[in-house]
Protein backbone atom coordinates (compact mmCIF):
# COMPACT_ATOMS: atom_id res chain seq x y z
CA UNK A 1 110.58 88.93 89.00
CA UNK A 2 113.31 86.76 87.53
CA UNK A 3 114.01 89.49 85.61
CA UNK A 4 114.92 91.46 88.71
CA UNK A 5 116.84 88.86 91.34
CA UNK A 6 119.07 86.50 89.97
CA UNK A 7 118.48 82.91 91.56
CA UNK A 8 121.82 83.22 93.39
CA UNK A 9 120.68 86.24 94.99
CA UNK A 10 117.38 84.41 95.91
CA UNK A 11 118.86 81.52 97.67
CA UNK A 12 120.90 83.99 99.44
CA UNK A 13 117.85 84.89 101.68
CA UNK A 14 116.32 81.46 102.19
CA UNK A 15 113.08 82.33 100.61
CA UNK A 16 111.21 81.01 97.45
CA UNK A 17 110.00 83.03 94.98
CA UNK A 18 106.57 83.33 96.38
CA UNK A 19 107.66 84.12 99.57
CA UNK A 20 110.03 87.10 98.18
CA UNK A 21 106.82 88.37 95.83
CA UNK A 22 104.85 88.31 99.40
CA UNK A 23 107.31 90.55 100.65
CA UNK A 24 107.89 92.27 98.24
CA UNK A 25 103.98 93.32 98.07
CA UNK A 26 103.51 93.99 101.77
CA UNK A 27 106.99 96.36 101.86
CA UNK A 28 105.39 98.31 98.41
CA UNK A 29 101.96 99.22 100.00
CA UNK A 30 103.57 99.96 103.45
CA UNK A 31 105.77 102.49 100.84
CA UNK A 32 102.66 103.54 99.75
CA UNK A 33 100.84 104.09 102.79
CA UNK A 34 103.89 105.61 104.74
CA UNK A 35 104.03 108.56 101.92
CA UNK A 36 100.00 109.31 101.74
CA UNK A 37 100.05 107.63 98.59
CA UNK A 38 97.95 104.31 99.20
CA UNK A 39 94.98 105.50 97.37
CA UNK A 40 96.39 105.63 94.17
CA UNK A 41 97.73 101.99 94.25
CA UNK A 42 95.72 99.32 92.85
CA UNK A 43 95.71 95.60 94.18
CA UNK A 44 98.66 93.97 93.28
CA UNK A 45 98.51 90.48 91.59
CA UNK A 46 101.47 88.26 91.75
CA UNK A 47 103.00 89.48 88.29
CA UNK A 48 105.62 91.47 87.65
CA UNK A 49 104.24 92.46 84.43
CA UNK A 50 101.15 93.90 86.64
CA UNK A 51 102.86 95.11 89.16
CA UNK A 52 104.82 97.25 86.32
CA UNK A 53 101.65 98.66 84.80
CA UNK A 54 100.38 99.17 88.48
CA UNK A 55 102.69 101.34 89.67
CA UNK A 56 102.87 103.23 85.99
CA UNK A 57 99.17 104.10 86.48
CA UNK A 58 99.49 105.13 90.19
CA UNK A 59 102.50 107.11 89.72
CA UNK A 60 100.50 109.35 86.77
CA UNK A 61 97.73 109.85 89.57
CA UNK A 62 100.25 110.86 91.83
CA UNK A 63 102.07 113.37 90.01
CA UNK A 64 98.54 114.61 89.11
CA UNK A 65 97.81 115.04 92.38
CA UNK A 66 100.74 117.11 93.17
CA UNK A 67 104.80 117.05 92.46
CA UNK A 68 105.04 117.02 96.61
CA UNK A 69 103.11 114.17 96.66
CA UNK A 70 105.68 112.42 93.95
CA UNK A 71 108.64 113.45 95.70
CA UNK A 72 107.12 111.71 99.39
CA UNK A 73 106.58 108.78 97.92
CA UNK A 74 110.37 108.89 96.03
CA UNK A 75 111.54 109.97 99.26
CA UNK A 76 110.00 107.00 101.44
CA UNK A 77 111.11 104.69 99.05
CA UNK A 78 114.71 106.39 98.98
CA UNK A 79 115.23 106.71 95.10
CA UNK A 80 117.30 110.17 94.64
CA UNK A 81 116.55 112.86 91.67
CA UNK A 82 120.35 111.68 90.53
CA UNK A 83 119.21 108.06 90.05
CA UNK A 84 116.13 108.95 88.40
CA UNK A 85 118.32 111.39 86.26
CA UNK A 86 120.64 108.87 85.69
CA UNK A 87 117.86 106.23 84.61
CA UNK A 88 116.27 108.68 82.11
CA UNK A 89 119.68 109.28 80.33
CA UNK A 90 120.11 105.46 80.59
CA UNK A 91 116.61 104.76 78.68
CA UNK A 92 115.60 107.84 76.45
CA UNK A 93 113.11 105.49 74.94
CA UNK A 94 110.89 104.92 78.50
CA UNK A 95 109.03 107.32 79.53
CA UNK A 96 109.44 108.92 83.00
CA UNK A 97 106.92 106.90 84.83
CA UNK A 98 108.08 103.66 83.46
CA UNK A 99 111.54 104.44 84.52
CA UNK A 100 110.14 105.27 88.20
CA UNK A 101 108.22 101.86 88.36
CA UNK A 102 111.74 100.10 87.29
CA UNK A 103 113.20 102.17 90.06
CA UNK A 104 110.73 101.49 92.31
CA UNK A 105 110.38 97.93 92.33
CA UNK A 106 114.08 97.20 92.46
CA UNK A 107 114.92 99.58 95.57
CA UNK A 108 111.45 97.62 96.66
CA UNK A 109 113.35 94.30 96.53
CA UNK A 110 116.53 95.42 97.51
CA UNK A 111 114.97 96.53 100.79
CA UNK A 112 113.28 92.92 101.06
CA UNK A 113 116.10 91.33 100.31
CA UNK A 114 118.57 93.64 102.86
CA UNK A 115 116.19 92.75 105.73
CA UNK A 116 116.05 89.17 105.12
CA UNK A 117 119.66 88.96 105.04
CA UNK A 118 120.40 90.89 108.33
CA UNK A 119 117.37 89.78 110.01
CA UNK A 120 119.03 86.24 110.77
C-alpha cells in the first residue's frame, strides 16, 4: 500500500502499516456487504497487488450480474460517474475495471484514514 499512503500520512493516524491494511480490509468487505455485493469478493490477503486483482475479478462478476448492482456498490463506496470519467480519460491504457479497483481502494483508505483521524 505504500504506493497508496505516503508515510507522513501514515503517522498521521497513529497506526502501522498492518494495522491500516486491517482496516482497510474490514471497511472493504463491510463496502461489500452493505451494497449486496459480498459474494463476489474473494478473501483478501495482505497484498496490495492481490487486493488489486481481487477487486478486478469481483467487479467483472458484478457488472455481470447487473449494471444496478455496479452502481450500489460505487454508490456505498461514494466514487461518482465524474471521477470514474475522469480516471478513464486519465489512463486510456487501463481498462475500466482496473481503474474502479484504483478508485476503490483509495476512497477505501481515505475513509480509514478520515475515521482514524476524527475518531481521537
Amino acid at each position: 500500500m505504500n504506493e497508496l499512503i505516503r508515510e507522513e500520512e501514515l503517522r498521521k493516524t497513529g497506526l502501522s502499516a498492518e494495522e491500516l491494511l486491517i482496516k482497510f480490509k474490514e471497511q472493504l468487505l463491510r463496502d461489500f456487504e452493505m451494497s449486496g455485493a459480498i459474494e463476489y469478493l474473494e478473501p483478501l490477503e495482505d497484498s496490495f497487488d492481490h487486493i488489486q486483482h481481487n477487486l478486478i475479478q469481483a467487479l467483472d462478476r458484478v457488472s455481470s450480474s447487473g449494471y444496478s448492482k455496479l452502481q450500489q456498490l460505487l454508490y456505498r463506496i461514494d466514487i461518482s460517474e465524474k471521477q470514474l470519467h475522469e480516471a478513464m480519460n486519465e489512463n486510456g491504457n487501463k481498462t475500466r475495471h482496473e481503474i474502479l479497483a484504483t478508485l476503490i481502494i483509495k476512497r477505501v483508505l481515505q475513509k480509514v484514514i478520515l475515521k482514524v483521524i476524527y475518531s481521537k
